[in-house]
N, C-alpha and C. Protein backbone atom coordinates (compact mmCIF):
# COMPACT_ATOMS: atom_id res chain seq x y z
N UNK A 1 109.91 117.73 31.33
CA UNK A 1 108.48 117.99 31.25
C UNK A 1 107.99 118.49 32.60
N UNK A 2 107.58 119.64 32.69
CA UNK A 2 106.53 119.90 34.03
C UNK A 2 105.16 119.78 34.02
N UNK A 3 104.66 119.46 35.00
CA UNK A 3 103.82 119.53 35.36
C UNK A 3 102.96 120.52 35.38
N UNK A 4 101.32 120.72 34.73
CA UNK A 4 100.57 122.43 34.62
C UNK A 4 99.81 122.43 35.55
N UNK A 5 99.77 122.82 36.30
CA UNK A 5 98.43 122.60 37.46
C UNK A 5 97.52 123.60 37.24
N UNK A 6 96.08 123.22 37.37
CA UNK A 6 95.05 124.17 37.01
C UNK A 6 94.88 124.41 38.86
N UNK A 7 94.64 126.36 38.58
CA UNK A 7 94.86 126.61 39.76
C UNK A 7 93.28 126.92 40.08
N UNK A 8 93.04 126.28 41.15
CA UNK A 8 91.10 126.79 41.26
C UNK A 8 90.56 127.60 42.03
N UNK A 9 92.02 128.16 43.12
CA UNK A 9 91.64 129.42 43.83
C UNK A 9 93.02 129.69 44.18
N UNK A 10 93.15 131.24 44.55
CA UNK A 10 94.59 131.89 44.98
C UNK A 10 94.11 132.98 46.25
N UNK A 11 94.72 133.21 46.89
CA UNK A 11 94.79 134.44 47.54
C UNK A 11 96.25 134.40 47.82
N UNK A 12 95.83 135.29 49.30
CA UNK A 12 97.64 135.54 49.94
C UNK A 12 97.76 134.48 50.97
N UNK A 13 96.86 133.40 51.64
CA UNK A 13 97.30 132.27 52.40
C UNK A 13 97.54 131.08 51.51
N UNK A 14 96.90 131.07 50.12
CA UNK A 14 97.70 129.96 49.74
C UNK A 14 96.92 129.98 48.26
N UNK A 15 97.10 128.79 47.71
CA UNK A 15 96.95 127.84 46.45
C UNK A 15 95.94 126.59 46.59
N UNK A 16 94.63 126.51 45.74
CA UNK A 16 94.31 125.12 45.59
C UNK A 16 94.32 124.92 44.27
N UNK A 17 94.34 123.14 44.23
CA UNK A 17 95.03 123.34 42.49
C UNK A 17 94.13 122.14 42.54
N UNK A 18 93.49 121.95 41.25
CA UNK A 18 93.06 120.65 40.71
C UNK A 18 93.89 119.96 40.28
N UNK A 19 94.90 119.26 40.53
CA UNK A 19 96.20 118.77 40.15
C UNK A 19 96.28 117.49 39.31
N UNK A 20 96.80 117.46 38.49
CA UNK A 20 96.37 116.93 37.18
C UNK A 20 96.86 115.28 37.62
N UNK A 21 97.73 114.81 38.69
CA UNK A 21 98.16 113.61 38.88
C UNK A 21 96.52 112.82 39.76
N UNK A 22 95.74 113.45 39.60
CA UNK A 22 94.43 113.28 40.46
C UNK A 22 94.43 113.18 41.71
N UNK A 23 94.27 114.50 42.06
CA UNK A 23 93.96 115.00 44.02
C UNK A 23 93.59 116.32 43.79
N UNK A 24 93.32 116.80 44.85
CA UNK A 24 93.29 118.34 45.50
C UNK A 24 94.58 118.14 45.85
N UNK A 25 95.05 119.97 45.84
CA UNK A 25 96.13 120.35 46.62
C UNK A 25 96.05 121.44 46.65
N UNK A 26 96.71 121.62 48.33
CA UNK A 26 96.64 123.03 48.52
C UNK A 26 98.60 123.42 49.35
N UNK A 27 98.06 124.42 48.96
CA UNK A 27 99.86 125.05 48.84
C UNK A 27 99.96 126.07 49.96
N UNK A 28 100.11 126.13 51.06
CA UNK A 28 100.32 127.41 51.88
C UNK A 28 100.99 128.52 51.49
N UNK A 29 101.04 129.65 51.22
CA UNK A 29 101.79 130.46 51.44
C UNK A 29 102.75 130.82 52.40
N UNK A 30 103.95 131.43 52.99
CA UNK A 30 104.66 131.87 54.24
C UNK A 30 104.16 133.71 54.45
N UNK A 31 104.47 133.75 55.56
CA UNK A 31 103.74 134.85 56.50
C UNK A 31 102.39 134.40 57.68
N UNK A 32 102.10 135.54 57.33
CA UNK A 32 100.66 135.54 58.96
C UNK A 32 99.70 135.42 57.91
N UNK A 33 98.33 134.88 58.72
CA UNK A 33 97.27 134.65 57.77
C UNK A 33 96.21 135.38 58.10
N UNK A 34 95.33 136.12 57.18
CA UNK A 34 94.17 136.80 57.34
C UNK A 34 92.96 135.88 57.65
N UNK A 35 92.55 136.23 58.58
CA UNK A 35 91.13 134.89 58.85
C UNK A 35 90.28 134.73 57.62
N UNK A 36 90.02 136.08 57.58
CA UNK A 36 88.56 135.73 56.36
C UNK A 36 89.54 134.85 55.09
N UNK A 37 90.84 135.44 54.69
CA UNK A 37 91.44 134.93 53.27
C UNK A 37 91.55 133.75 53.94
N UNK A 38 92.21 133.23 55.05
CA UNK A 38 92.27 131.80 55.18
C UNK A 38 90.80 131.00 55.49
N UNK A 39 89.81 131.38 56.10
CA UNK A 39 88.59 130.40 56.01
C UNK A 39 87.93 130.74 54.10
N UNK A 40 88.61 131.38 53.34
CA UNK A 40 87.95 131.75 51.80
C UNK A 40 88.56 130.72 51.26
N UNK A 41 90.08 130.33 51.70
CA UNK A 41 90.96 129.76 50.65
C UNK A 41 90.42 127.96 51.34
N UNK A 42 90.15 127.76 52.90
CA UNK A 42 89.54 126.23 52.99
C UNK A 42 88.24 126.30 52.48
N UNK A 43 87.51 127.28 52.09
CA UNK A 43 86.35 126.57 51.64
C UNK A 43 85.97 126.52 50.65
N UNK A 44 86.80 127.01 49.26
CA UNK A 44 87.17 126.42 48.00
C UNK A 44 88.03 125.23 48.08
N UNK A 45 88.73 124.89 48.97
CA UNK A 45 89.56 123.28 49.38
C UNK A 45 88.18 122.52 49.39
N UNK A 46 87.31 123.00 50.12
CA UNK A 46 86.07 122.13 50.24
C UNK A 46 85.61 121.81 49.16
N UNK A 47 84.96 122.67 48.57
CA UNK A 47 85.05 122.59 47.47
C UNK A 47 85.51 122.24 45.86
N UNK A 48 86.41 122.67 45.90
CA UNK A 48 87.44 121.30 44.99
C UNK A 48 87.15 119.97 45.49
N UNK A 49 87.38 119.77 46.68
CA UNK A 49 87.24 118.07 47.06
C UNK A 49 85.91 117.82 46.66
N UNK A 50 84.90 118.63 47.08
CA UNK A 50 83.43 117.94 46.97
C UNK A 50 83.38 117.72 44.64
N UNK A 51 83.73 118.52 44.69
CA UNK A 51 83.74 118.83 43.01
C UNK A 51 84.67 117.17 42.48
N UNK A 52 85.88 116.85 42.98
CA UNK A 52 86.42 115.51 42.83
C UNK A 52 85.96 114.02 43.05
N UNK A 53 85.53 114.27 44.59
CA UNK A 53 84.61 113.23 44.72
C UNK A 53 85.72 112.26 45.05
N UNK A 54 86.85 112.52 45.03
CA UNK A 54 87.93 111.19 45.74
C UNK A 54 88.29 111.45 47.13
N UNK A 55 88.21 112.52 47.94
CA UNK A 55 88.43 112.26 49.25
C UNK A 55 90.01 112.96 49.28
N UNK A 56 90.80 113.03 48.16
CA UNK A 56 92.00 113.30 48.45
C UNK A 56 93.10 114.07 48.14
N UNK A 57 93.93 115.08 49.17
CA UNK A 57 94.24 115.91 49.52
C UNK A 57 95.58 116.24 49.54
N UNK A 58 96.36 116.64 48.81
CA UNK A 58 97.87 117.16 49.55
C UNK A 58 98.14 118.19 49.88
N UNK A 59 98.67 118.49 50.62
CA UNK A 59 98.62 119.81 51.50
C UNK A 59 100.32 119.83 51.89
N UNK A 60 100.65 121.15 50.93
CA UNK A 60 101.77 121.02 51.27
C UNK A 60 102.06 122.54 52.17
N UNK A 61 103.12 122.03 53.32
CA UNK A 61 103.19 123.05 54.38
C UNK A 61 104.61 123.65 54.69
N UNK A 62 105.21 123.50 53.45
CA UNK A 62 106.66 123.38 53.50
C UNK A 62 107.26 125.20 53.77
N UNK A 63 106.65 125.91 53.48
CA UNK A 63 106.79 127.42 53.22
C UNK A 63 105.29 128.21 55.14
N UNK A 64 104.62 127.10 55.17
CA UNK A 64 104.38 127.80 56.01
C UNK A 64 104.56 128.30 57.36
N UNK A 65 103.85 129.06 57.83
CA UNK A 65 104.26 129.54 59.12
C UNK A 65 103.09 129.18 60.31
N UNK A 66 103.97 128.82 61.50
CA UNK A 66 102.80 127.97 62.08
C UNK A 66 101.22 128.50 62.22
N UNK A 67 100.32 127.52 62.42
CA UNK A 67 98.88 128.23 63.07
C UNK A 67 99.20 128.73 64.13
N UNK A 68 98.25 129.80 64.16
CA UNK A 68 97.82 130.72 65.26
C UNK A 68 97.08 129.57 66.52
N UNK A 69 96.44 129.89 67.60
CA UNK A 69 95.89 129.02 68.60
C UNK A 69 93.96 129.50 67.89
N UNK A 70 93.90 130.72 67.17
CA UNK A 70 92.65 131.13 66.44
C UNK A 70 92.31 129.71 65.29
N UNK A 71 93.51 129.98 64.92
CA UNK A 71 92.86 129.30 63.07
C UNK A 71 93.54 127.77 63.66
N UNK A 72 94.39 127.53 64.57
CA UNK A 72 93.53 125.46 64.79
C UNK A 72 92.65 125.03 65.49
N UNK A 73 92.14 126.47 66.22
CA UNK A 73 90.44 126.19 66.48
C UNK A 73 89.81 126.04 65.45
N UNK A 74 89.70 127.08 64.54
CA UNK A 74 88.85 127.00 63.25
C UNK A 74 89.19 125.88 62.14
N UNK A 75 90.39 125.32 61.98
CA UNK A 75 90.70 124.34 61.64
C UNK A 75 89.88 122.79 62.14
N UNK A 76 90.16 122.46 63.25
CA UNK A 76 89.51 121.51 64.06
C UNK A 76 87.90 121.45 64.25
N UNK A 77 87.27 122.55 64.69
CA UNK A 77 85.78 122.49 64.55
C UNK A 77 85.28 122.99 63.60
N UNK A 78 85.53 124.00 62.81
CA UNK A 78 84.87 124.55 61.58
C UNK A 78 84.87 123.28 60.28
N UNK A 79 86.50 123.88 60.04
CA UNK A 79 86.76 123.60 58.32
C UNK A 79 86.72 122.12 58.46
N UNK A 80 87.22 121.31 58.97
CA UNK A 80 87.57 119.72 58.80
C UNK A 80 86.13 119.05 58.59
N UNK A 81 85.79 119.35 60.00
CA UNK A 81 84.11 118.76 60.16
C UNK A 81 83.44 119.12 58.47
N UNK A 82 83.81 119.71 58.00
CA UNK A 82 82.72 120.55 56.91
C UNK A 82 83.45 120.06 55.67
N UNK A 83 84.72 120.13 55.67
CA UNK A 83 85.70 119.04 54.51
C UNK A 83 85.22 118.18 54.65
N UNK A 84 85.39 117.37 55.37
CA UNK A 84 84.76 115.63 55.45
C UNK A 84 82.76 115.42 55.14
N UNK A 85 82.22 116.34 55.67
CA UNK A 85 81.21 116.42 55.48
C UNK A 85 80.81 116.99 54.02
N UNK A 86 80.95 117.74 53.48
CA UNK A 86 80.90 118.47 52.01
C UNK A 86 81.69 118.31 51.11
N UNK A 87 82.63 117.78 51.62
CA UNK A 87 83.79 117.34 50.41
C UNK A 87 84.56 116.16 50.04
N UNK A 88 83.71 115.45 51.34
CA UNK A 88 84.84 114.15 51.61
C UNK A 88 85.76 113.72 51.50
N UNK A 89 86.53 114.78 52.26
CA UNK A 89 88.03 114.37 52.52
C UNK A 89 88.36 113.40 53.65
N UNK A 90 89.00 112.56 52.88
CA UNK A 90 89.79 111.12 53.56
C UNK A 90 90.58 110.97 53.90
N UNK A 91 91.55 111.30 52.85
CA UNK A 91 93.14 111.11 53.02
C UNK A 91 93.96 112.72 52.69
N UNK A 92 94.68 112.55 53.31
CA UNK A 92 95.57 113.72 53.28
C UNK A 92 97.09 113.90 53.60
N UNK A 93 98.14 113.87 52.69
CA UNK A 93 99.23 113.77 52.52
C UNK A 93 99.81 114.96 52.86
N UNK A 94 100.25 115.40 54.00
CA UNK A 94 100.99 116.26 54.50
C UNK A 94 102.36 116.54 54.03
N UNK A 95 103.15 117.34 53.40
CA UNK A 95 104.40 117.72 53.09
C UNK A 95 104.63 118.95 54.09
N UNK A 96 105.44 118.42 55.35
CA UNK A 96 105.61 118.91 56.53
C UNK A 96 106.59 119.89 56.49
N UNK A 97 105.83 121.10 57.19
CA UNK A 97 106.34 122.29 56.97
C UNK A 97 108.41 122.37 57.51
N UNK A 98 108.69 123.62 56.92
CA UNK A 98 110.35 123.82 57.04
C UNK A 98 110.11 124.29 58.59
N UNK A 99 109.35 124.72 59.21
CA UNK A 99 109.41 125.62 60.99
C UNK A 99 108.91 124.06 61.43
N UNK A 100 109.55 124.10 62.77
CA UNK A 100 109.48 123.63 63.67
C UNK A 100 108.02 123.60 63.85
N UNK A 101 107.93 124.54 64.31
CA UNK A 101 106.74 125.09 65.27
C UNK A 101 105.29 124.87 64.53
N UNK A 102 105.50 125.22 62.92
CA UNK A 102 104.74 124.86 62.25
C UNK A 102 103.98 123.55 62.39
N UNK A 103 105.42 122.56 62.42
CA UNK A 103 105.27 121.33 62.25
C UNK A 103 104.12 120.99 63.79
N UNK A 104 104.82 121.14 65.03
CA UNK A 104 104.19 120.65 65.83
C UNK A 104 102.73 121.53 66.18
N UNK A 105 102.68 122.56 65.46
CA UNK A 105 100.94 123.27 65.28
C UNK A 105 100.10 121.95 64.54
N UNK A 106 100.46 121.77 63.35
CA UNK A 106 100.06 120.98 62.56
C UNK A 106 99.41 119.03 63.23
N UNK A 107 100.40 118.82 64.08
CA UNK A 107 100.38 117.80 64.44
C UNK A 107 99.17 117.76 65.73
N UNK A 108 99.13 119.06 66.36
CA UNK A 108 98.37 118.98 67.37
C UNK A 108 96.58 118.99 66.91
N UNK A 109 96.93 119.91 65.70
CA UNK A 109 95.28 119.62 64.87
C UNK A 109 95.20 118.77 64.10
N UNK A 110 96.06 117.04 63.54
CA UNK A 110 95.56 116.42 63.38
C UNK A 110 95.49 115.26 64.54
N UNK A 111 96.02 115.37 65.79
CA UNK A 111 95.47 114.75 66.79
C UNK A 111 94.21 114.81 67.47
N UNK A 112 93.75 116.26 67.54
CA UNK A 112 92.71 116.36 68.00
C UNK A 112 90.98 116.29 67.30
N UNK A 113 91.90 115.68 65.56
CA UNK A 113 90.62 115.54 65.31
C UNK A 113 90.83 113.88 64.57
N UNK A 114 91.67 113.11 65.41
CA UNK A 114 91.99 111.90 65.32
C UNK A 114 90.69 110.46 65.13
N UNK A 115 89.58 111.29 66.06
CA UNK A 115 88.45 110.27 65.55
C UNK A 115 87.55 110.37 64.54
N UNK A 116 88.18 111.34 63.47
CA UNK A 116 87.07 111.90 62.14
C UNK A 116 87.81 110.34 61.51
N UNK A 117 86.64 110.55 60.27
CA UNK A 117 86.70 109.42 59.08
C UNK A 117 87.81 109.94 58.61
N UNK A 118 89.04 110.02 58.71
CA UNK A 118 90.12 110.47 57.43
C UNK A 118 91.16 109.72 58.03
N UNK A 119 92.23 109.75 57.33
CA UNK A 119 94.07 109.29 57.18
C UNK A 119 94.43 110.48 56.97
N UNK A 120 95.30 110.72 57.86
CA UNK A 120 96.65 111.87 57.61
C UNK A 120 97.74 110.65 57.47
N UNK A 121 99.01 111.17 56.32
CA UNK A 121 100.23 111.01 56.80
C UNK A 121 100.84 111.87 56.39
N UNK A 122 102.17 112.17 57.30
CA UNK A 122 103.39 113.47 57.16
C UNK A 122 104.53 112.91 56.02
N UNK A 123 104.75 113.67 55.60
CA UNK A 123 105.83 113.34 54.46
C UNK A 123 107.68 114.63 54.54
N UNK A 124 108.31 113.94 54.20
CA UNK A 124 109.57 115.20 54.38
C UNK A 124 109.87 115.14 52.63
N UNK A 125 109.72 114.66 51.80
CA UNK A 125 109.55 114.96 50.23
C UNK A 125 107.90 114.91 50.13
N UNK A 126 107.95 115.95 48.90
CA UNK A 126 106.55 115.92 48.05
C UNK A 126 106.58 114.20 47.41
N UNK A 127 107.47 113.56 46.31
CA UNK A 127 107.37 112.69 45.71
C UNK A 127 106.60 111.62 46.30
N UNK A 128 106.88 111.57 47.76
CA UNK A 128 106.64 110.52 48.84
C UNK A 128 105.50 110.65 48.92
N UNK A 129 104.82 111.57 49.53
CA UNK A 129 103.56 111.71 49.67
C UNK A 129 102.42 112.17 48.30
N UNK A 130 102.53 112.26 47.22
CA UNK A 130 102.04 111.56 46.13
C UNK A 130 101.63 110.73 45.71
N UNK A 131 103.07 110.07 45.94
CA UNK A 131 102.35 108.41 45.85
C UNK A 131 101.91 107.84 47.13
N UNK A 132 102.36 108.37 47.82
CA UNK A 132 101.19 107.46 49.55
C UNK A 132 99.66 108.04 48.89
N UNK A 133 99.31 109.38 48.15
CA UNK A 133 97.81 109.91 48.04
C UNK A 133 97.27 108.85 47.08
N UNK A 134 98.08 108.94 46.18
CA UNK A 134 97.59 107.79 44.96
C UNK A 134 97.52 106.48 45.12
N UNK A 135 98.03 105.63 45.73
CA UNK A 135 97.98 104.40 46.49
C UNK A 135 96.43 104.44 47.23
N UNK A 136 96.14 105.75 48.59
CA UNK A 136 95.17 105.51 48.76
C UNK A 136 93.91 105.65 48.00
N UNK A 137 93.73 106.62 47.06
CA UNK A 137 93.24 106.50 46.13
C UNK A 137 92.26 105.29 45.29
N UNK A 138 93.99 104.86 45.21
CA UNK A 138 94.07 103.63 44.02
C UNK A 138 93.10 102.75 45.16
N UNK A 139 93.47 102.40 46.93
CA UNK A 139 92.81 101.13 47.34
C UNK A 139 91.27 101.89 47.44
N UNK A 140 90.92 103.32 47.76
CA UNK A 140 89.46 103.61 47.87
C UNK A 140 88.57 102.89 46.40
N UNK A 141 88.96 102.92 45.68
CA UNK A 141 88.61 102.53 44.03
C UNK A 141 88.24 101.62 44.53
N UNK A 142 89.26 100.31 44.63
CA UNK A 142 89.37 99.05 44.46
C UNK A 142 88.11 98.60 45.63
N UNK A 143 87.98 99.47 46.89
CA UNK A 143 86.96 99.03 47.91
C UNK A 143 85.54 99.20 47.51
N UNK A 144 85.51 100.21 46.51
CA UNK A 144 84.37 100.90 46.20
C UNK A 144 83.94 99.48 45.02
N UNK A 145 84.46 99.16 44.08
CA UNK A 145 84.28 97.88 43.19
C UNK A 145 83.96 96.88 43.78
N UNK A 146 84.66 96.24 45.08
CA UNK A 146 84.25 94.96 45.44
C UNK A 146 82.54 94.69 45.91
């Protein structure tokens, strides 16, 4: 049995999917990224999240190619601030890219935006970080009830 994911935006930097196991996800593409297609494709991410209303995110980076020193500026002060703010994103399950370089791009923009309201964690399987999203998930629920 596979899995159908309803896809809620595409270009050439990536994929967001309303993903039927309940999260956002977004899918990088590999190559270089066009600014405008990549700030088009985070702010339907925003979007989807704000449309969910759970905060939560997988982002898989397995195919991509690292950020530019441009787009983890725009990453860090633009899009995040404005995810968390418009979409409330919380948690976010990283499936850590195949480049190196990728990887440690990645790591340096979620350090530097280390005092926002959210959870990152890095994952080396998708399966793993699924269920770390759904777990948090599952405890945001349970906090929201008490």
């Amino acid at each position: 049995m596979t899995t159908r994911y309803r896809v809620y935006y595409e270009n050439a930097v990536g994929r967001a999917v309303d993903d039927p196991l309940g999260f956002a996800r977004l899918t990088y593409q590999p190559g270089t990224r066009d600014a405008e297609a990549m700030a088009a494709l985070l702010g339907h991410v925003t979007r989807l999240l704000a449309k969910r209303g759970d905060g939560c995110l997988l982002v898989d980076q397995r195919l991509m190619s690292p950020f530019t020193p441009t787009e983890q500026i725009f990453v860090i002060q633009q899009w995040l601030p404005r995810a968390v703010a418009e979409g409330s994103y919380r948690f976010g399950a990283v499936v850590l890219a195949e480049n190196a370089f990728a990887r440690l791009a990645t790591r340096s923009v979620t350090t530097a935006v280390r005092d926002m309201p959210m959870l990152y964690q890095y994952f080396e399987q998708e399966v793993d970080a699924v269920a770390w999203l759904l777990q948090q998930k599952q405890k945001a629920q349970l906090g929201r009830t008490k």
